[in-house]
Protein backbone atom coordinates (compact mmCIF):
# COMPACT_ATOMS: atom_id res chain seq x y z
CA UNK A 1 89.31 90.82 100.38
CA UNK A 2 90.91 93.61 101.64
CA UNK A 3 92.27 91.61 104.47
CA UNK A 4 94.23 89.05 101.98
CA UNK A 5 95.66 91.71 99.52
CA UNK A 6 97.52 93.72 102.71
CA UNK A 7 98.64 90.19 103.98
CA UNK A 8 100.30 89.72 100.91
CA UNK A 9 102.13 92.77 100.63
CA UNK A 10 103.30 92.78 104.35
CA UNK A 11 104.44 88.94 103.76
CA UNK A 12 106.62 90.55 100.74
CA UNK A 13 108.02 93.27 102.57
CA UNK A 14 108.71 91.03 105.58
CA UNK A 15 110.05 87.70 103.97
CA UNK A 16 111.35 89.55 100.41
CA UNK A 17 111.48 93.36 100.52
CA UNK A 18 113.75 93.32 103.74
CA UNK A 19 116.28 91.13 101.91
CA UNK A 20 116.74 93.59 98.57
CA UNK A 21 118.22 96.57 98.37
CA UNK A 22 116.84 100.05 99.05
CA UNK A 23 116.16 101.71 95.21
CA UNK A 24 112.73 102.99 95.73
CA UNK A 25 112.61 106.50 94.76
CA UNK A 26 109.44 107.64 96.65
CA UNK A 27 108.55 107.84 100.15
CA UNK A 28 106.27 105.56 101.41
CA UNK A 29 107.66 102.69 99.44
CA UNK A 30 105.37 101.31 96.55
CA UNK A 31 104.12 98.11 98.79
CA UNK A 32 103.25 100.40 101.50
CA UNK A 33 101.62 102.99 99.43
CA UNK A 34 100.26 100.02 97.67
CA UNK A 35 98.79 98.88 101.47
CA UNK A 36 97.95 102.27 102.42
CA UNK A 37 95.79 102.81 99.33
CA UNK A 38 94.37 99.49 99.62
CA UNK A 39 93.19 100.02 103.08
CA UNK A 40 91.58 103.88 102.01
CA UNK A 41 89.90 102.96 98.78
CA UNK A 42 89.16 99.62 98.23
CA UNK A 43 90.90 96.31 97.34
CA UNK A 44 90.25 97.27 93.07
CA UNK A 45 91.14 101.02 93.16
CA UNK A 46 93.96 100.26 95.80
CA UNK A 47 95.63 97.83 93.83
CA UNK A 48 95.26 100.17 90.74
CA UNK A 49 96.59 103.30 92.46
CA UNK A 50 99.98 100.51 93.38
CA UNK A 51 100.39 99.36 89.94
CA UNK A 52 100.52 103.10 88.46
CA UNK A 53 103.36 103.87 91.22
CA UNK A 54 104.95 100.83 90.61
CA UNK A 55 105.19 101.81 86.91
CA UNK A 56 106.33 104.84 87.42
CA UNK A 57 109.67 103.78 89.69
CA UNK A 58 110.10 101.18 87.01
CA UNK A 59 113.10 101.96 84.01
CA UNK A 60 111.34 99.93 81.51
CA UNK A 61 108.48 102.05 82.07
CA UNK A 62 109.90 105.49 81.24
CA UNK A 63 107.61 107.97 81.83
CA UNK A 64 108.47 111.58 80.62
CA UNK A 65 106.99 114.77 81.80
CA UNK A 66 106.94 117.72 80.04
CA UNK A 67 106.52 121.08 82.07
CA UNK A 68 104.24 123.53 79.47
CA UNK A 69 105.84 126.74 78.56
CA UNK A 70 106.21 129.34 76.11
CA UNK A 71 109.60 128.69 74.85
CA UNK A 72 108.46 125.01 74.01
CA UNK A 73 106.01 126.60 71.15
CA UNK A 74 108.97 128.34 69.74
């Protein structure tokens, strides 16, 4: 299973991701983290760890962190 899912993505980045532009913000990209993580933990939890990443590079999914400190109880 593993096997097909990193096929995929390496078929994207070949025959798709090569032809768009370069706007990923992290380093691996999100399909090769998305490999990477596939390969290390296991088709499910791989593809889970990708999709998370993926949504966080994503505008319509606008994630906001907060950093915790004293003058935000003020």
């Amino acid at each position: 299973m593993r096997r097909i899912f990193v096929s995929l993505i390496e078929g994207y980045q070949h025959l798709i991701g090569a032809y768009l532009p370069h706007q990923c913000l992290f380093v691996p990209t999100c399909s090769e983290y998305t490999k990477q993580a596939i390969l290390e933990y296991g088709s499910f939890l791989g593809i889970i760890k990708g999709l998370k990443r993926i949504c966080m590079c994503q505008s319509f999914f606008s994630l906001k962190f907060n950093k915790f400190t004293k003058e935000s109880l003020k």
